[in-house]
C-alpha atoms as a PDB file:
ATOM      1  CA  UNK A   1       7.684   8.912 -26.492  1.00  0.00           C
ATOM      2  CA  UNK A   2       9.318  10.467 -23.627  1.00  0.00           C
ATOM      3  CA  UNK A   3       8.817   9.081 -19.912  1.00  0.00           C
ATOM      4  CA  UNK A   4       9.007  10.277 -16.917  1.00  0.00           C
ATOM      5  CA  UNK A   5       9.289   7.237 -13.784  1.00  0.00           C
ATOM      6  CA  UNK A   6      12.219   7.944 -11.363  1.00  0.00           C
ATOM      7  CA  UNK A   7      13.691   4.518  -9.406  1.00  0.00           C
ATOM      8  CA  UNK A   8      14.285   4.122  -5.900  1.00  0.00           C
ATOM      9  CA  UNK A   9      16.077   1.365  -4.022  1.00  0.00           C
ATOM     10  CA  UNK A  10      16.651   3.069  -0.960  1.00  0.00           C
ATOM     11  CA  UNK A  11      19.350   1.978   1.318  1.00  0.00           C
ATOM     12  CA  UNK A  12      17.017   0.986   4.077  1.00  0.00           C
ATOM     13  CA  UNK A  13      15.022  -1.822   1.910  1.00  0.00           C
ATOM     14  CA  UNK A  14      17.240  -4.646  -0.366  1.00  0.00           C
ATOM     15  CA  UNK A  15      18.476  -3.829  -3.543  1.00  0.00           C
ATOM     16  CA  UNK A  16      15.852  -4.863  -5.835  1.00  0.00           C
ATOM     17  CA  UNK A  17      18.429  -3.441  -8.296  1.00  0.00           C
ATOM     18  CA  UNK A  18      20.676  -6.289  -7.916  1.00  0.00           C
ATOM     19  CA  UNK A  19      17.713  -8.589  -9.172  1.00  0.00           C
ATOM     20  CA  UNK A  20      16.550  -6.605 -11.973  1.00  0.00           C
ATOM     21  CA  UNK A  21      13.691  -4.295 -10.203  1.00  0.00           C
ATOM     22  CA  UNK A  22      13.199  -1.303  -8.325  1.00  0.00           C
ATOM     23  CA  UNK A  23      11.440  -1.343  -4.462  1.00  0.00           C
ATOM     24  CA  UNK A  24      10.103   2.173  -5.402  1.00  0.00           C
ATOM     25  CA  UNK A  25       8.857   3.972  -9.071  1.00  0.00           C
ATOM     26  CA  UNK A  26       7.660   7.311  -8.984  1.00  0.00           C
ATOM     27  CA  UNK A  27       5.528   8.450 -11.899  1.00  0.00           C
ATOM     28  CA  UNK A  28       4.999  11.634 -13.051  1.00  0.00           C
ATOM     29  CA  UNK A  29       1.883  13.423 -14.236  1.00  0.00           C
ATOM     30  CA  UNK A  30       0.642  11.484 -16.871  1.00  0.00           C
ATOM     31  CA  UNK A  31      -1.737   9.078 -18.528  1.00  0.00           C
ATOM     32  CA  UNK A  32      -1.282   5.843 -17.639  1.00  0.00           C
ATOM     33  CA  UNK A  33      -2.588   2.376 -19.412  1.00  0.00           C
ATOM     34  CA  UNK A  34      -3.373  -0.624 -17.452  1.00  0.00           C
ATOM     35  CA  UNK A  35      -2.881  -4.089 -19.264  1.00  0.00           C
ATOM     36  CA  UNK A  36      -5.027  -7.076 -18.150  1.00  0.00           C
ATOM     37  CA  UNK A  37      -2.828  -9.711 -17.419  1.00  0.00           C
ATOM     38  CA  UNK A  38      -1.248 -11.924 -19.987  1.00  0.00           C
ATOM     39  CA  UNK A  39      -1.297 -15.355 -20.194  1.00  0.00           C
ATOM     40  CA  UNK A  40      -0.352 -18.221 -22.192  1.00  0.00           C
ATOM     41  CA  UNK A  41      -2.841 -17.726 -25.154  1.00  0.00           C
ATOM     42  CA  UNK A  42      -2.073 -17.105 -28.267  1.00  0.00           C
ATOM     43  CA  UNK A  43      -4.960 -14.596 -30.609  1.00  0.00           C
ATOM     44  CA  UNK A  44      -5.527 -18.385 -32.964  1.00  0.00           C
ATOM     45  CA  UNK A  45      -6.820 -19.697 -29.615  1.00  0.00           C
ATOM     46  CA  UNK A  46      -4.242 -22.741 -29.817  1.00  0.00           C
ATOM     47  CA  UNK A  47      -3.758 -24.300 -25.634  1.00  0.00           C
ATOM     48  CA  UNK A  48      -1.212 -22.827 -23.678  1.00  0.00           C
ATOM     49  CA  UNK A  49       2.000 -25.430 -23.395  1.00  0.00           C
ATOM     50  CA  UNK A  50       2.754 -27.574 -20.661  1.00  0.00           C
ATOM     51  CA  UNK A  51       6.078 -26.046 -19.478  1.00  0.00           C
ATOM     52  CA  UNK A  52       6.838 -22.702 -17.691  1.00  0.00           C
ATOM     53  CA  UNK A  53       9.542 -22.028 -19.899  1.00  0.00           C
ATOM     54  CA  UNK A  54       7.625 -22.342 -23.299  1.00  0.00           C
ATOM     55  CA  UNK A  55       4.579 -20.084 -20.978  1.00  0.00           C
ATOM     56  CA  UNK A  56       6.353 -17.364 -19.811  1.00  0.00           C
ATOM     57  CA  UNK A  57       7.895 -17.171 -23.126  1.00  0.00           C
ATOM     58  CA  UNK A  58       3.955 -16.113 -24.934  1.00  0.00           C
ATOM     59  CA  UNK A  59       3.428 -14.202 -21.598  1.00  0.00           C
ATOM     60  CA  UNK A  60       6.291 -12.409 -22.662  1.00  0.00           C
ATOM     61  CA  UNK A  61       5.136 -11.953 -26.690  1.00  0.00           C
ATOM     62  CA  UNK A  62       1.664 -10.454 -25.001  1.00  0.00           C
ATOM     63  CA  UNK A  63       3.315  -8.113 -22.809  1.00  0.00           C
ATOM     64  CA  UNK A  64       5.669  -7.018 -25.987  1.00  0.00           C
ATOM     65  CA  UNK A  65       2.400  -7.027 -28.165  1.00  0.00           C
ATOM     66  CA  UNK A  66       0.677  -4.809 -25.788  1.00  0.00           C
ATOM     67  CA  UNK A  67       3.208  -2.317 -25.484  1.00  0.00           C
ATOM     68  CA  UNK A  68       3.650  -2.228 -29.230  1.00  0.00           C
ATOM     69  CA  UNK A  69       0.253  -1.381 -28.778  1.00  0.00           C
ATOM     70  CA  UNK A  70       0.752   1.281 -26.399  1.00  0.00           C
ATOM     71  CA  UNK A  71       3.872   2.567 -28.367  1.00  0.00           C
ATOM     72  CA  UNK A  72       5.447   2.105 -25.900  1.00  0.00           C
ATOM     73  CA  UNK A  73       8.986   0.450 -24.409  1.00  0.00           C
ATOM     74  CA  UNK A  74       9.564  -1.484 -21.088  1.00  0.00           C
ATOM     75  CA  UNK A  75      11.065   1.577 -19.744  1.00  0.00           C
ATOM     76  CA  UNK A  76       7.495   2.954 -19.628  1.00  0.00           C
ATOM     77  CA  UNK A  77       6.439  -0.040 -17.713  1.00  0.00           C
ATOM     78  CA  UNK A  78       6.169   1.278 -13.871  1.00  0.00           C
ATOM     79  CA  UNK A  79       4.781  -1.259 -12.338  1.00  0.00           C
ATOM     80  CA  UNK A  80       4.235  -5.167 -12.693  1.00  0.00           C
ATOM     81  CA  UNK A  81       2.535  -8.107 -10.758  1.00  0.00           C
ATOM     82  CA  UNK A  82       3.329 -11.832 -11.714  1.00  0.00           C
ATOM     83  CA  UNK A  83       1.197 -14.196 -10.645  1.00  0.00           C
ATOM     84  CA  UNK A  84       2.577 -17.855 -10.695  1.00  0.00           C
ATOM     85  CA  UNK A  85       0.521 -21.168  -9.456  1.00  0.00           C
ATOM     86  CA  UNK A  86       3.774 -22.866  -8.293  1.00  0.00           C
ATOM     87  CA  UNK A  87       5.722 -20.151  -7.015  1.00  0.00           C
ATOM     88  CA  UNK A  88       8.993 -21.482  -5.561  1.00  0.00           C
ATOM     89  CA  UNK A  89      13.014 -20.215  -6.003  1.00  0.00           C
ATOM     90  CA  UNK A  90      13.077 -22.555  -9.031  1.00  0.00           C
ATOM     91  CA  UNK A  91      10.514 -21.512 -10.962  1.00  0.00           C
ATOM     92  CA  UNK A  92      11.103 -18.193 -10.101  1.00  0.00           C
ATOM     93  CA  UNK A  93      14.243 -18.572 -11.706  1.00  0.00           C
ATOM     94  CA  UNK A  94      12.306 -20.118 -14.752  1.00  0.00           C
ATOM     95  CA  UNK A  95       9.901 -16.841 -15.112  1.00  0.00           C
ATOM     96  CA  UNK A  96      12.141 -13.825 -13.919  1.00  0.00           C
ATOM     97  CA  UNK A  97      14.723 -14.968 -16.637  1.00  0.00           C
ATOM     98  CA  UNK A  98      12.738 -14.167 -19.386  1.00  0.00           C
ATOM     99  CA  UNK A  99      10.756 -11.323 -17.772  1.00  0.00           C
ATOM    100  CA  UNK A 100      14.481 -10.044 -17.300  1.00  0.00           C
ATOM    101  CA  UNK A 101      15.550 -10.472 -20.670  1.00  0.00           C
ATOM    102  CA  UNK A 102      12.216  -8.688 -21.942  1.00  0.00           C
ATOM    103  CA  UNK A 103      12.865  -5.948 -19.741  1.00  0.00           C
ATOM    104  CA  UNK A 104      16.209  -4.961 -21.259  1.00  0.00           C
ATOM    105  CA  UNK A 105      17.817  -3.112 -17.960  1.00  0.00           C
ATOM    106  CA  UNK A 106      14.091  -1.199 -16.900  1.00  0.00           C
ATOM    107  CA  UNK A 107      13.547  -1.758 -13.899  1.00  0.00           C
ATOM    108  CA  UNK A 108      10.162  -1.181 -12.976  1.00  0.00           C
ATOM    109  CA  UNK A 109       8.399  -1.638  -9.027  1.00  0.00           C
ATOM    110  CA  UNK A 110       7.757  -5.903  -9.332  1.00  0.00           C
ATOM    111  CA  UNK A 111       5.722  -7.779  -7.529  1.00  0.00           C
ATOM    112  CA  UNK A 112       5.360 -11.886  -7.290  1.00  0.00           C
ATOM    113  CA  UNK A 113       2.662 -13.758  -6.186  1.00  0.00           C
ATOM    114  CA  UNK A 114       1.812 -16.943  -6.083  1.00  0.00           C
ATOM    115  CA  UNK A 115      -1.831 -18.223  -6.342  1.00  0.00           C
ATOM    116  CA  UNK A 116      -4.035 -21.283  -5.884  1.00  0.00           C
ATOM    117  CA  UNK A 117      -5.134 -20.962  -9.674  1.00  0.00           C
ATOM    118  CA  UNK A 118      -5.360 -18.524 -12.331  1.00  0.00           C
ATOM    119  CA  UNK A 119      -7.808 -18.413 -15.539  1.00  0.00           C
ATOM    120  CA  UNK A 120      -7.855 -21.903 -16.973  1.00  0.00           C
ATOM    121  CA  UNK A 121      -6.511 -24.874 -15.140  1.00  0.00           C
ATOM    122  CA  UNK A 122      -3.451 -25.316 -17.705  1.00  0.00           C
ATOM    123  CA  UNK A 123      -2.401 -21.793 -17.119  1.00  0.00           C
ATOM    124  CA  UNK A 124       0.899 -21.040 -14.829  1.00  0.00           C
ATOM    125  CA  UNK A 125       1.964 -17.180 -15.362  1.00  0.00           C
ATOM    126  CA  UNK A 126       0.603 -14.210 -15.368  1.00  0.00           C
ATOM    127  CA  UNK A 127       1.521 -11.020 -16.369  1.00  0.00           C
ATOM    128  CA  UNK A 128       0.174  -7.376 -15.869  1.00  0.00           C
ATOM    129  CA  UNK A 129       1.690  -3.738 -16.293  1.00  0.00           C
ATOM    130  CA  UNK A 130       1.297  -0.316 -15.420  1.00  0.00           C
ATOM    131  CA  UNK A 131       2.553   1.590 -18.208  1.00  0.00           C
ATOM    132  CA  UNK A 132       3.258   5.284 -18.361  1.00  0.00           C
ATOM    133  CA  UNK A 133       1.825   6.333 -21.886  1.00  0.00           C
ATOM    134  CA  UNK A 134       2.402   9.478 -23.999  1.00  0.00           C
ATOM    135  CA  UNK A 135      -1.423  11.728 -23.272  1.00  0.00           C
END
Protein backbone atom coordinates (compact mmCIF):
# COMPACT_ATOMS: atom_id res chain seq x y z
CA UNK A 1 0.00 0.00 0.00
CA UNK A 2 1.17 3.27 -1.10
CA UNK A 3 0.81 6.52 1.20
CA UNK A 4 0.64 9.71 0.74
CA UNK A 5 1.39 12.09 4.34
CA UNK A 6 4.03 14.85 3.70
CA UNK A 7 6.07 16.10 7.16
CA UNK A 8 6.59 19.46 8.27
CA UNK A 9 8.82 20.81 11.02
CA UNK A 10 8.92 24.22 10.02
CA UNK A 11 11.69 26.41 11.10
CA UNK A 12 9.49 28.66 13.14
CA UNK A 13 8.19 25.75 15.67
CA UNK A 14 11.01 23.10 17.41
CA UNK A 15 12.19 20.31 15.64
CA UNK A 16 9.92 17.62 16.56
CA UNK A 17 12.25 15.78 14.14
CA UNK A 18 15.01 15.70 16.53
CA UNK A 19 12.62 13.70 18.97
CA UNK A 20 11.19 11.33 16.63
CA UNK A 21 7.86 13.33 15.38
CA UNK A 22 6.71 15.79 13.06
CA UNK A 23 4.84 19.37 14.35
CA UNK A 24 2.87 19.14 11.02
CA UNK A 25 1.43 15.88 8.66
CA UNK A 26 -0.41 16.62 5.72
CA UNK A 27 -2.61 13.87 4.33
CA UNK A 28 -3.71 13.43 1.11
CA UNK A 29 -7.07 12.41 -0.30
CA UNK A 30 -7.79 9.31 1.15
CA UNK A 31 -9.58 6.95 3.48
CA UNK A 32 -8.52 7.12 6.70
CA UNK A 33 -9.04 4.51 9.82
CA UNK A 34 -9.29 5.66 13.29
CA UNK A 35 -8.04 3.16 16.07
CA UNK A 36 -9.59 3.38 19.58
CA UNK A 37 -6.94 3.68 21.86
CA UNK A 38 -4.85 0.82 23.07
CA UNK A 39 -4.20 -0.16 26.30
CA UNK A 40 -2.63 -2.67 28.38
CA UNK A 41 -5.04 -5.64 27.66
CA UNK A 42 -4.29 -8.46 26.18
CA UNK A 43 -7.52 -10.41 23.76
CA UNK A 44 -7.23 -13.60 26.91
CA UNK A 45 -8.37 -10.76 29.20
CA UNK A 46 -5.23 -11.42 31.58
CA UNK A 47 -4.61 -7.68 33.98
CA UNK A 48 -2.49 -5.23 32.57
CA UNK A 49 1.16 -5.26 34.53
CA UNK A 50 2.22 -3.03 37.09
CA UNK A 51 5.12 -1.25 35.30
CA UNK A 52 5.13 1.30 32.40
CA UNK A 53 7.73 -0.45 30.73
CA UNK A 54 6.05 -3.99 30.57
CA UNK A 55 2.52 -1.49 29.53
CA UNK A 56 3.67 0.41 26.89
CA UNK A 57 5.28 -2.63 25.63
CA UNK A 58 1.28 -4.48 24.92
CA UNK A 59 0.25 -0.85 23.99
CA UNK A 60 2.74 -1.23 21.50
CA UNK A 61 1.68 -5.14 20.31
CA UNK A 62 -2.09 -3.46 19.93
CA UNK A 63 -1.03 -0.66 17.92
CA UNK A 64 1.19 -3.29 15.68
CA UNK A 65 -1.93 -5.69 15.77
CA UNK A 66 -4.15 -3.03 14.54
CA UNK A 67 -2.18 -1.95 11.77
CA UNK A 68 -1.62 -5.53 10.71
CA UNK A 69 -5.13 -5.19 10.64
CA UNK A 70 -5.27 -2.23 8.58
CA UNK A 71 -2.39 -3.58 6.30
CA UNK A 72 -0.86 -1.16 7.04
CA UNK A 73 2.88 0.22 8.32
CA UNK A 74 3.70 3.05 10.86
CA UNK A 75 4.50 5.18 7.98
CA UNK A 76 0.73 5.29 7.36
CA UNK A 77 0.21 6.38 10.86
CA UNK A 78 -0.47 10.38 10.57
CA UNK A 79 -1.38 11.18 13.61
CA UNK A 80 -1.12 9.90 17.36
CA UNK A 81 -2.28 10.97 20.93
CA UNK A 82 -0.72 9.26 24.11
CA UNK A 83 -2.38 9.58 27.01
CA UNK A 84 -0.29 8.82 30.24
CA UNK A 85 -1.70 9.10 34.07
CA UNK A 86 1.78 10.12 35.37
CA UNK A 87 3.10 12.14 32.72
CA UNK A 88 6.50 13.53 33.74
CA UNK A 89 10.21 13.74 31.68
CA UNK A 90 10.86 10.28 33.18
CA UNK A 91 8.22 8.42 32.19
CA UNK A 92 8.10 10.06 29.13
CA UNK A 93 11.31 8.68 28.53
CA UNK A 94 9.85 5.21 29.63
CA UNK A 95 6.85 5.40 26.86
CA UNK A 96 8.39 7.43 23.86
CA UNK A 97 11.26 4.76 23.82
CA UNK A 98 9.27 2.10 22.77
CA UNK A 99 6.69 4.14 20.81
CA UNK A 100 10.07 5.21 19.01
CA UNK A 101 11.34 1.93 18.42
CA UNK A 102 7.77 0.82 17.03
CA UNK A 103 7.77 3.63 14.82
CA UNK A 104 10.90 2.67 12.90
CA UNK A 105 11.98 6.42 11.63
CA UNK A 106 7.91 7.57 10.75
CA UNK A 107 7.36 10.30 12.10
CA UNK A 108 3.90 11.04 12.40
CA UNK A 109 2.10 14.62 14.10
CA UNK A 110 2.34 13.30 18.21
CA UNK A 111 0.65 14.45 20.81
CA UNK A 112 1.10 13.72 24.85
CA UNK A 113 -1.21 14.13 27.39
CA UNK A 114 -1.41 13.44 30.61
CA UNK A 115 -4.71 12.58 32.44
CA UNK A 116 -6.28 12.15 35.87
CA UNK A 117 -7.26 8.45 34.86
CA UNK A 118 -7.87 6.40 31.95
CA UNK A 119 -10.16 3.10 31.53
CA UNK A 120 -9.45 0.92 34.52
CA UNK A 121 -7.61 2.14 37.54
CA UNK A 122 -4.43 -0.19 36.79
CA UNK A 123 -4.12 1.27 33.37
CA UNK A 124 -1.14 3.95 32.59
CA UNK A 125 -0.84 4.39 28.59
CA UNK A 126 -2.77 4.94 26.01
CA UNK A 127 -2.46 4.78 22.56
CA UNK A 128 -4.53 5.97 19.45
CA UNK A 129 -3.75 6.51 15.60
CA UNK A 130 -4.86 8.10 12.62
CA UNK A 131 -3.90 5.94 9.91
CA UNK A 132 -3.94 6.69 6.22
CA UNK A 133 -5.41 3.38 4.64
CA UNK A 134 -5.38 2.09 1.03
CA UNK A 135 -9.61 2.98 -0.23
Amino acid sequence: MSVSIDRMNPPALPDAGKVGYSQISIAHPGAMAFVSGQVAWRPDGAAAPASLAEQTAIVVENLQSALAALQATPDAIVQMRVYMTDLSSETQEIAMTEIIRFLGGAQPSLTGIGVQALASPDLQIEVEMVVQVAA
